[in-house]
PDB file of N, CA and C in Angstrom:
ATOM      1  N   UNK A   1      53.583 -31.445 -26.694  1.00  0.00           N
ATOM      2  CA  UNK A   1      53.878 -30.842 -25.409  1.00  0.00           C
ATOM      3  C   UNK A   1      53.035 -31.510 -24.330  1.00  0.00           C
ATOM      4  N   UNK A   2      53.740 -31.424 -23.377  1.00  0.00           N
ATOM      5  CA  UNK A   2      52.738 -32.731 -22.286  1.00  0.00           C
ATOM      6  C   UNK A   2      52.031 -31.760 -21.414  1.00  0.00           C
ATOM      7  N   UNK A   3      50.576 -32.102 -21.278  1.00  0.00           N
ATOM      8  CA  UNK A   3      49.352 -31.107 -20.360  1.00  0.00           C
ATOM      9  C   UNK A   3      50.170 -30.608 -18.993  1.00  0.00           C
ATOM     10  N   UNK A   4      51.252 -30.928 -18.338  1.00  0.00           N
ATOM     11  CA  UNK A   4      51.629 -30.573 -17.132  1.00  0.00           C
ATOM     12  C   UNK A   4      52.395 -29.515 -17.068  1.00  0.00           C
ATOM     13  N   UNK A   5      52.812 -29.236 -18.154  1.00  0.00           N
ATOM     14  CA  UNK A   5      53.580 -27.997 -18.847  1.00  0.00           C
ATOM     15  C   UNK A   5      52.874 -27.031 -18.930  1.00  0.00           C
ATOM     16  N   UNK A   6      53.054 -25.876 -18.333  1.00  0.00           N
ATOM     17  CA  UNK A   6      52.203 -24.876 -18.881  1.00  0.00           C
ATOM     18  C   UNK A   6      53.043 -23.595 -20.164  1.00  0.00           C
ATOM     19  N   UNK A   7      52.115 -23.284 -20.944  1.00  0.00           N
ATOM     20  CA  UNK A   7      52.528 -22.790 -22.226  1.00  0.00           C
ATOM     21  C   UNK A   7      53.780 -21.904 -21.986  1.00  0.00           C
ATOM     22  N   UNK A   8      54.461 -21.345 -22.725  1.00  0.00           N
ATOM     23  CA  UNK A   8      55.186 -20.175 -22.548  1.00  0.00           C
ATOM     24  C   UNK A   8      54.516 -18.521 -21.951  1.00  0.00           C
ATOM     25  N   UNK A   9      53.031 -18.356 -22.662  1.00  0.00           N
ATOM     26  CA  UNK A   9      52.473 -17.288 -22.084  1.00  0.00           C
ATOM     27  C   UNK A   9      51.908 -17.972 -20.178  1.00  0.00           C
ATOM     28  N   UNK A  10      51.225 -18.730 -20.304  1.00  0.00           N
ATOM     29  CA  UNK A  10      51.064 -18.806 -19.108  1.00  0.00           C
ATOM     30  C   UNK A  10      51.948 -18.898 -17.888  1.00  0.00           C
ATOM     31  N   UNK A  11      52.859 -19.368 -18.471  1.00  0.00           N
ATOM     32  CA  UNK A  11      54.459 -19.378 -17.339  1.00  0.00           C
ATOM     33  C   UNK A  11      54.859 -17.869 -17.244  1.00  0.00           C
ATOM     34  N   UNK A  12      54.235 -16.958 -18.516  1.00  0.00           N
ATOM     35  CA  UNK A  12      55.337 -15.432 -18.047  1.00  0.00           C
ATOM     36  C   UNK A  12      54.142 -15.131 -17.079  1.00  0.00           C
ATOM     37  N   UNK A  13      52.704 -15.541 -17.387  1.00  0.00           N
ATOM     38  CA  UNK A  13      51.680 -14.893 -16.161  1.00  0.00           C
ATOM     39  C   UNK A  13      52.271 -15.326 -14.610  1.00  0.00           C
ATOM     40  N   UNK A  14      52.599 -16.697 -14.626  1.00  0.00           N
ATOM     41  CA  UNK A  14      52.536 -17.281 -13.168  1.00  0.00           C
ATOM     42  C   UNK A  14      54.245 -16.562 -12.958  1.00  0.00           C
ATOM     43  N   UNK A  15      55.250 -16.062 -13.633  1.00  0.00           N
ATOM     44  CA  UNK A  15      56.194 -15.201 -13.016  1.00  0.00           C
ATOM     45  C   UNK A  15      55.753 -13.894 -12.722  1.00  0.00           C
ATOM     46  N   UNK A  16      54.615 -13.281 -13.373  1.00  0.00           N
ATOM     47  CA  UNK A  16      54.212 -11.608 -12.906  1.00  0.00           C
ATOM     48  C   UNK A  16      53.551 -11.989 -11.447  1.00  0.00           C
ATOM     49  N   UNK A  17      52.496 -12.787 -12.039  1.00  0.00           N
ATOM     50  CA  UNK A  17      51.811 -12.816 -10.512  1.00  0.00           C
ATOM     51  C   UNK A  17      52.575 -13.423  -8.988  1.00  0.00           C
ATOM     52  N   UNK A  18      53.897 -14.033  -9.520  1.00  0.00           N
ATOM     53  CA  UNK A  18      54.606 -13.968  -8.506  1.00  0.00           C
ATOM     54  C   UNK A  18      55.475 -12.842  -7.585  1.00  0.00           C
ATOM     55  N   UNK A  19      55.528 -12.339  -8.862  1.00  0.00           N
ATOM     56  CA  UNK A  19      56.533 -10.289  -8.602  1.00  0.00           C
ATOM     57  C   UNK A  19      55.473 -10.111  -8.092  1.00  0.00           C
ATOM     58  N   UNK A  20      54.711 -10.017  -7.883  1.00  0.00           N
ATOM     59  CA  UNK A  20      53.505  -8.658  -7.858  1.00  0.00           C
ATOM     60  C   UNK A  20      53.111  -8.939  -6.088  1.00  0.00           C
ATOM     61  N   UNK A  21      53.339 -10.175  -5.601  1.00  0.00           N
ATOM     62  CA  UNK A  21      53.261 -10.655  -4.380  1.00  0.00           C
ATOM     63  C   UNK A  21      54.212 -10.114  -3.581  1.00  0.00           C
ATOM     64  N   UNK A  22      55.616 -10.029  -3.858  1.00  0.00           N
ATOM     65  CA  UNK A  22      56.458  -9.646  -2.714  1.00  0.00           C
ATOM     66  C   UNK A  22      57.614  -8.980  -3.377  1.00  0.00           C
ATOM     67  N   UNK A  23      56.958  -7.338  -3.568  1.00  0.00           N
ATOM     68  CA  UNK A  23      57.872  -6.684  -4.276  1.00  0.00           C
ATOM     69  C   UNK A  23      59.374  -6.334  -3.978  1.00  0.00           C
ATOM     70  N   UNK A  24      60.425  -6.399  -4.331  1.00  0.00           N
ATOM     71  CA  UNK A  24      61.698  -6.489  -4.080  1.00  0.00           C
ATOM     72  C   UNK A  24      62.319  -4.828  -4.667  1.00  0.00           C
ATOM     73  N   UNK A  25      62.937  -4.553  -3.873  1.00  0.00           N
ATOM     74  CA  UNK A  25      63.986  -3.544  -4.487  1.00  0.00           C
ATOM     75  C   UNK A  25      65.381  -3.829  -4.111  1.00  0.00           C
ATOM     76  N   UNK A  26      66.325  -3.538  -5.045  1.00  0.00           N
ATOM     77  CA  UNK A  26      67.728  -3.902  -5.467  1.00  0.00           C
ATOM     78  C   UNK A  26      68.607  -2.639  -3.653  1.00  0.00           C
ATOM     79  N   UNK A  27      69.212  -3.449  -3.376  1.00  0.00           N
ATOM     80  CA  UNK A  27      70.082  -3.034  -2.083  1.00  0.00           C
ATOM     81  C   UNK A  27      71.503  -3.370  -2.539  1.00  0.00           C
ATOM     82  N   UNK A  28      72.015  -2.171  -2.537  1.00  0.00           N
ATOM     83  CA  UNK A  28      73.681  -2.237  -2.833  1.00  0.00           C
ATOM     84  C   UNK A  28      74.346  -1.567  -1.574  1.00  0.00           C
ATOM     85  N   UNK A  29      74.994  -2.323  -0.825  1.00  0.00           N
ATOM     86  CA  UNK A  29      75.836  -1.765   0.443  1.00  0.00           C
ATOM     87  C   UNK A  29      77.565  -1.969  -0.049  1.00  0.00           C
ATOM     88  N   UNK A  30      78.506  -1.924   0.962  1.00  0.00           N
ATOM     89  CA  UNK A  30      79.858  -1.688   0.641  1.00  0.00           C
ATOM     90  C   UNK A  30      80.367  -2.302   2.441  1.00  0.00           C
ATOM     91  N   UNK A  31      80.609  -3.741   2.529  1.00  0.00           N
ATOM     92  CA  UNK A  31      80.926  -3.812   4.223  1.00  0.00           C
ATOM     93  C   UNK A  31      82.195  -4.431   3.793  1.00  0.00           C
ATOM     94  N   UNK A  32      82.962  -4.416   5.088  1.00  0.00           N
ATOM     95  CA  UNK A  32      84.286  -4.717   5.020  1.00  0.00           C
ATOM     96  C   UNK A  32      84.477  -5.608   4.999  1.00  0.00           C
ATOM     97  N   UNK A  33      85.592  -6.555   4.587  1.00  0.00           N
ATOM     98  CA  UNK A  33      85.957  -7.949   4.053  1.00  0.00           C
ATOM     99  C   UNK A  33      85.374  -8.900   5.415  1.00  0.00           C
ATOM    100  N   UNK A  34      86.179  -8.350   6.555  1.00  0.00           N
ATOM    101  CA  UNK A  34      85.728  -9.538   7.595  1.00  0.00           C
ATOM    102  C   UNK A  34      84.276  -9.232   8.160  1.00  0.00           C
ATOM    103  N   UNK A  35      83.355  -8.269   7.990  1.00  0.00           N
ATOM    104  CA  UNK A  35      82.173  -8.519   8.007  1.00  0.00           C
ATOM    105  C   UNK A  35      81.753  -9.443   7.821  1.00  0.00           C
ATOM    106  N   UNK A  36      81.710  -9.675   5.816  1.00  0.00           N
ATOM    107  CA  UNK A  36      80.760 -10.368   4.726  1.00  0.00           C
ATOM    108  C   UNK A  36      81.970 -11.592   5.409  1.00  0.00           C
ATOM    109  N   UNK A  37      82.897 -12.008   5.362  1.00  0.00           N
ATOM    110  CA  UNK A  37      83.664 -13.235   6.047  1.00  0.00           C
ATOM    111  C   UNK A  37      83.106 -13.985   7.467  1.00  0.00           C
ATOM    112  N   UNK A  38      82.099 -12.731   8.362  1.00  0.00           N
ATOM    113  CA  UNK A  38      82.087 -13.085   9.114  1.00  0.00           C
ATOM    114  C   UNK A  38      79.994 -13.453   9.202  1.00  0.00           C
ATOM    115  N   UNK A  39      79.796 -13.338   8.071  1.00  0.00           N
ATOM    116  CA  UNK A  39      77.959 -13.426   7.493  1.00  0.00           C
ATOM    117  C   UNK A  39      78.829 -14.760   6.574  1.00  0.00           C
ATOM    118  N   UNK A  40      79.359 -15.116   6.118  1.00  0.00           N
ATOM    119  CA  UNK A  40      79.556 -16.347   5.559  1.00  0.00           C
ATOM    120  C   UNK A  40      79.807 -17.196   6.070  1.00  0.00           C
ATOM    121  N   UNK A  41      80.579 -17.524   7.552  1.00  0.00           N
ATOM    122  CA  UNK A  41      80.969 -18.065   8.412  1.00  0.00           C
ATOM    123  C   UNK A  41      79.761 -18.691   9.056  1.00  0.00           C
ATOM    124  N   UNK A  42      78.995 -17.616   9.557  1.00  0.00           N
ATOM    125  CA  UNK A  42      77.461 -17.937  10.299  1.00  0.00           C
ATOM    126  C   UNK A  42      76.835 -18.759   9.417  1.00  0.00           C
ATOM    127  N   UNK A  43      76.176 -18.270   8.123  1.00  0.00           N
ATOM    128  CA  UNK A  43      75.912 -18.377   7.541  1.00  0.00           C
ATOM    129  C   UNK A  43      76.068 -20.365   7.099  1.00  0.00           C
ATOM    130  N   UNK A  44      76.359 -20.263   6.407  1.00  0.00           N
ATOM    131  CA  UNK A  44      76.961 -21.588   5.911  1.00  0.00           C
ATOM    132  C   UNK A  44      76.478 -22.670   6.714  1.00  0.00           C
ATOM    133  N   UNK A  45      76.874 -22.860   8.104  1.00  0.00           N
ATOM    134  CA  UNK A  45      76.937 -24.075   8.963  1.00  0.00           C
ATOM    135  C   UNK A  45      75.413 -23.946   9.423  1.00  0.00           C
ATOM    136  N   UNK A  46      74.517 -22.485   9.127  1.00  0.00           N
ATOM    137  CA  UNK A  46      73.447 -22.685   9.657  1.00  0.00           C
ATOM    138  C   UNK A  46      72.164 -22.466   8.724  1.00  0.00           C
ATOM    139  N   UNK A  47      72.688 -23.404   7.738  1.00  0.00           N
ATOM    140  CA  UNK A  47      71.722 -23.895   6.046  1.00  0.00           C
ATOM    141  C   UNK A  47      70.996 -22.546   5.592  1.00  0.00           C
ATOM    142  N   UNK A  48      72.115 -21.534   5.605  1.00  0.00           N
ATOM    143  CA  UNK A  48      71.604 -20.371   4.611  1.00  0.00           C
ATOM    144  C   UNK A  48      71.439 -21.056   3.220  1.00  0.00           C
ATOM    145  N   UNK A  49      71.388 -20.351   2.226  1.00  0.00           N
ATOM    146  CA  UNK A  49      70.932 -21.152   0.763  1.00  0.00           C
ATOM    147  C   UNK A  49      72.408 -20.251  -0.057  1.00  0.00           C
ATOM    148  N   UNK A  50      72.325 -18.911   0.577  1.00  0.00           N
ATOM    149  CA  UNK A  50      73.113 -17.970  -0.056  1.00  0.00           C
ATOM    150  C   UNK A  50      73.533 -17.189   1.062  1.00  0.00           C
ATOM    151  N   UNK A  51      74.323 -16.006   0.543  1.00  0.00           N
ATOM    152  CA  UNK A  51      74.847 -14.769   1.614  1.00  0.00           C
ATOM    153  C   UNK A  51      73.506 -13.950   1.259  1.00  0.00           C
ATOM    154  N   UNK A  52      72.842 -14.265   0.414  1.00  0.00           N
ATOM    155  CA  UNK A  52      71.527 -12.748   0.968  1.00  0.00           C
ATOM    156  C   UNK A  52      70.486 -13.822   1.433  1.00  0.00           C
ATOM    157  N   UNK A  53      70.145 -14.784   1.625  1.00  0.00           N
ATOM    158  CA  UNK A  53      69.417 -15.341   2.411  1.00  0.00           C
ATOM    159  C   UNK A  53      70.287 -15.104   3.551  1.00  0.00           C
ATOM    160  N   UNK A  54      71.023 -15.176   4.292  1.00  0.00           N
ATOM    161  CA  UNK A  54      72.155 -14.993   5.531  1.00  0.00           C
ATOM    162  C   UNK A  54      71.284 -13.811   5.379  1.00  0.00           C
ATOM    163  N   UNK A  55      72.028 -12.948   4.525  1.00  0.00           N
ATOM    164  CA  UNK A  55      72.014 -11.323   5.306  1.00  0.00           C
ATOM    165  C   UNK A  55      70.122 -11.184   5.520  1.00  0.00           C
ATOM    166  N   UNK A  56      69.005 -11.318   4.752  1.00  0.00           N
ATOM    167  CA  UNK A  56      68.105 -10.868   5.011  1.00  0.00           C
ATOM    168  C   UNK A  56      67.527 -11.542   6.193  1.00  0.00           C
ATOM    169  N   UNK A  57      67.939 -12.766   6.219  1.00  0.00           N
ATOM    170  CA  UNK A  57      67.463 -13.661   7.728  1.00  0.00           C
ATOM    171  C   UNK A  57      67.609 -12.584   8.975  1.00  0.00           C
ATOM    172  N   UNK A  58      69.417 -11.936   8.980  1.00  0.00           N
ATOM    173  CA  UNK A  58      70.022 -11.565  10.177  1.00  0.00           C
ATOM    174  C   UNK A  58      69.164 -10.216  10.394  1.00  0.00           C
ATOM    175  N   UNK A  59      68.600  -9.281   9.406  1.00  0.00           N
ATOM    176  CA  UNK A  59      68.284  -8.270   9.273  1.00  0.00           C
ATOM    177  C   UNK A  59      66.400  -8.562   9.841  1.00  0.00           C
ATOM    178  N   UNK A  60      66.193  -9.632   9.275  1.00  0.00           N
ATOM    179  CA  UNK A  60      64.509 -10.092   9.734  1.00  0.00           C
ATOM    180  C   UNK A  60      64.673 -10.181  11.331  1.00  0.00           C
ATOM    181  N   UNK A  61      65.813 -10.826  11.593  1.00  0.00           N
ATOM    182  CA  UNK A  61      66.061 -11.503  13.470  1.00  0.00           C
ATOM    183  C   UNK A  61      66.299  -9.995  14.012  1.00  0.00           C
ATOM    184  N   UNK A  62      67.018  -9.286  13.606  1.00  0.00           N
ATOM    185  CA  UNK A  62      67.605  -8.216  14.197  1.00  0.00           C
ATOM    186  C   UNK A  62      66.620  -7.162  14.365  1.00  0.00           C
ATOM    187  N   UNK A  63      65.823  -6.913  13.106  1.00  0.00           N
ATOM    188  CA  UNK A  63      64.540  -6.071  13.598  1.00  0.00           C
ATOM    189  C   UNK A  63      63.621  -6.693  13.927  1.00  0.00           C
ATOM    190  N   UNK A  64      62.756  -7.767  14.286  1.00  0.00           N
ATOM    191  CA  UNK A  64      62.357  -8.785  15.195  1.00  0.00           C
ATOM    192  C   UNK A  64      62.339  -8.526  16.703  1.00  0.00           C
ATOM    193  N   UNK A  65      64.088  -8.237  16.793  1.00  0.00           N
ATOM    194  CA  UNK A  65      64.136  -7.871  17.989  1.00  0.00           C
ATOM    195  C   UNK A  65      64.000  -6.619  18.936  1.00  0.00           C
ATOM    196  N   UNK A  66      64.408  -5.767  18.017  1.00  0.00           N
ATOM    197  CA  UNK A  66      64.129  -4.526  18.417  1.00  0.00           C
ATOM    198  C   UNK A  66      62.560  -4.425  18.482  1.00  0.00           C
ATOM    199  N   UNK A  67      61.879  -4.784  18.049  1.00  0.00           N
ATOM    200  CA  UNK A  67      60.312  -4.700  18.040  1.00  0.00           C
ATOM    201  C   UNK A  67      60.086  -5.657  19.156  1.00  0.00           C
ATOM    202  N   UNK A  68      60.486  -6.394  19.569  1.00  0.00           N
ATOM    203  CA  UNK A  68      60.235  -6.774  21.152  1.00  0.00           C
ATOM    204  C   UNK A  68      60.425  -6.029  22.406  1.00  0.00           C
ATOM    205  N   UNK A  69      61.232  -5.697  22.102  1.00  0.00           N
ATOM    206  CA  UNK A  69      62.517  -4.509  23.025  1.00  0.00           C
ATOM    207  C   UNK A  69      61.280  -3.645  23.575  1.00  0.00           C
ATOM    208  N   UNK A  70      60.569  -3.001  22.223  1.00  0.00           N
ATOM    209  CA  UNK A  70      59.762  -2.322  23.251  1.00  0.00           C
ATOM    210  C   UNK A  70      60.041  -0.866  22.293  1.00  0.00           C
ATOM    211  N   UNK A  71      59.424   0.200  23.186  1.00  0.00           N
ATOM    212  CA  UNK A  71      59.946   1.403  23.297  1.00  0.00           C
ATOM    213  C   UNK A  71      61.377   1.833  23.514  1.00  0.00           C
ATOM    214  N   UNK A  72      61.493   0.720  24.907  1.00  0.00           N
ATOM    215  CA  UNK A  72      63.297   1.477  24.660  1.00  0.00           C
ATOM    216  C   UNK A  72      63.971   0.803  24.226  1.00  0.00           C
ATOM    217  N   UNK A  73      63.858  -0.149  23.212  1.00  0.00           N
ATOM    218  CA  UNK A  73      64.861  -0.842  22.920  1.00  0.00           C
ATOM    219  C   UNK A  73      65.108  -0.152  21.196  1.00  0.00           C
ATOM    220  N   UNK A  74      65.260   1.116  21.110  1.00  0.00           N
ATOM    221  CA  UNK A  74      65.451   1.810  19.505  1.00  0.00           C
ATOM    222  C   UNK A  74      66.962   2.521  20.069  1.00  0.00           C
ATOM    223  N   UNK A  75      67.346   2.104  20.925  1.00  0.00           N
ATOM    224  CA  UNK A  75      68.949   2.686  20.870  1.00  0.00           C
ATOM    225  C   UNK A  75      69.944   1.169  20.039  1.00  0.00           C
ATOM    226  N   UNK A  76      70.698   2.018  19.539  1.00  0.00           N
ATOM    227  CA  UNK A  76      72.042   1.523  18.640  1.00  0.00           C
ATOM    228  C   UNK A  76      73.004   0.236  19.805  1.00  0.00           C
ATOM    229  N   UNK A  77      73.455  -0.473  19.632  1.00  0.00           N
ATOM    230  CA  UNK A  77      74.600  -0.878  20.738  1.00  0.00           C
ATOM    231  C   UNK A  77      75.425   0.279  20.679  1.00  0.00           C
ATOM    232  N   UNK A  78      75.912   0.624  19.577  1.00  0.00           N
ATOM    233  CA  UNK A  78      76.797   1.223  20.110  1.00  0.00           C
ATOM    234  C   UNK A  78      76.343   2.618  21.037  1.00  0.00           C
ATOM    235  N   UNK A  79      75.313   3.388  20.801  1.00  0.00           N
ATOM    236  CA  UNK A  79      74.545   3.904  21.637  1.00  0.00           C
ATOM    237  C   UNK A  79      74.520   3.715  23.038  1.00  0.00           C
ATOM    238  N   UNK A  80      73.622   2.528  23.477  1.00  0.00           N
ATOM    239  CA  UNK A  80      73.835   2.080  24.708  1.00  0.00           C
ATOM    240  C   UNK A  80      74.891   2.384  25.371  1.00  0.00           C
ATOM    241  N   UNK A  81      76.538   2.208  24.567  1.00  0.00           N
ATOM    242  CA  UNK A  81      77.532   1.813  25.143  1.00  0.00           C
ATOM    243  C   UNK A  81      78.075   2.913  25.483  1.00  0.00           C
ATOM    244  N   UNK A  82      77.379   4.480  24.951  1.00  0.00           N
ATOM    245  CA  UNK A  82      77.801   6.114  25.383  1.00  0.00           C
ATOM    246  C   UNK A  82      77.232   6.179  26.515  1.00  0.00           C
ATOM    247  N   UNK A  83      76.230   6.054  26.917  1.00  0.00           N
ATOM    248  CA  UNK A  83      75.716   6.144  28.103  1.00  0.00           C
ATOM    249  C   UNK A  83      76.456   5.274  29.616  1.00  0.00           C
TER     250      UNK A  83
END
């Protein structure tokens, strides 16, 4: 086995200690065809890797922004658009 390899136990360590860094929980949603058509569209031409790299990017930008916004920027669009 060549020294650059690391063993089978040490490879399951360097996968825990990777979990253990940026814990993940499983997200199951239900969006309508031309949504996810329309996150693949974006997506794609602008070197996503996948549709959940897309979706978590849009979701990082999107609350990003609202945290600029301020105080008043915690209304919905569609919100805004009752007023």
């Amino acid at each position: 086995m060549s020294k650059n390899v690391p063993s089978r136990e040490r490879a399951f360590d360097i996968y825990k200690e990777a979990r253990k860094k940026e814990p993940k929980t499983r997200l199951v949603t239900v969006l309508p065809t031309a949504e996810i058509e329309a996150i693949d569209e974006w997506g794609v031409p602008n070197g996503m890797e996948s549709r959940t790299a897309t979706i978590r990017y849009l979701l990082k930008f999107a609350l990003e922004q609202k945290k600029a916004a301020g105080p008043n920027g915690n209304q919905t669009p569609a919100a805004s658009k009752a007023e």
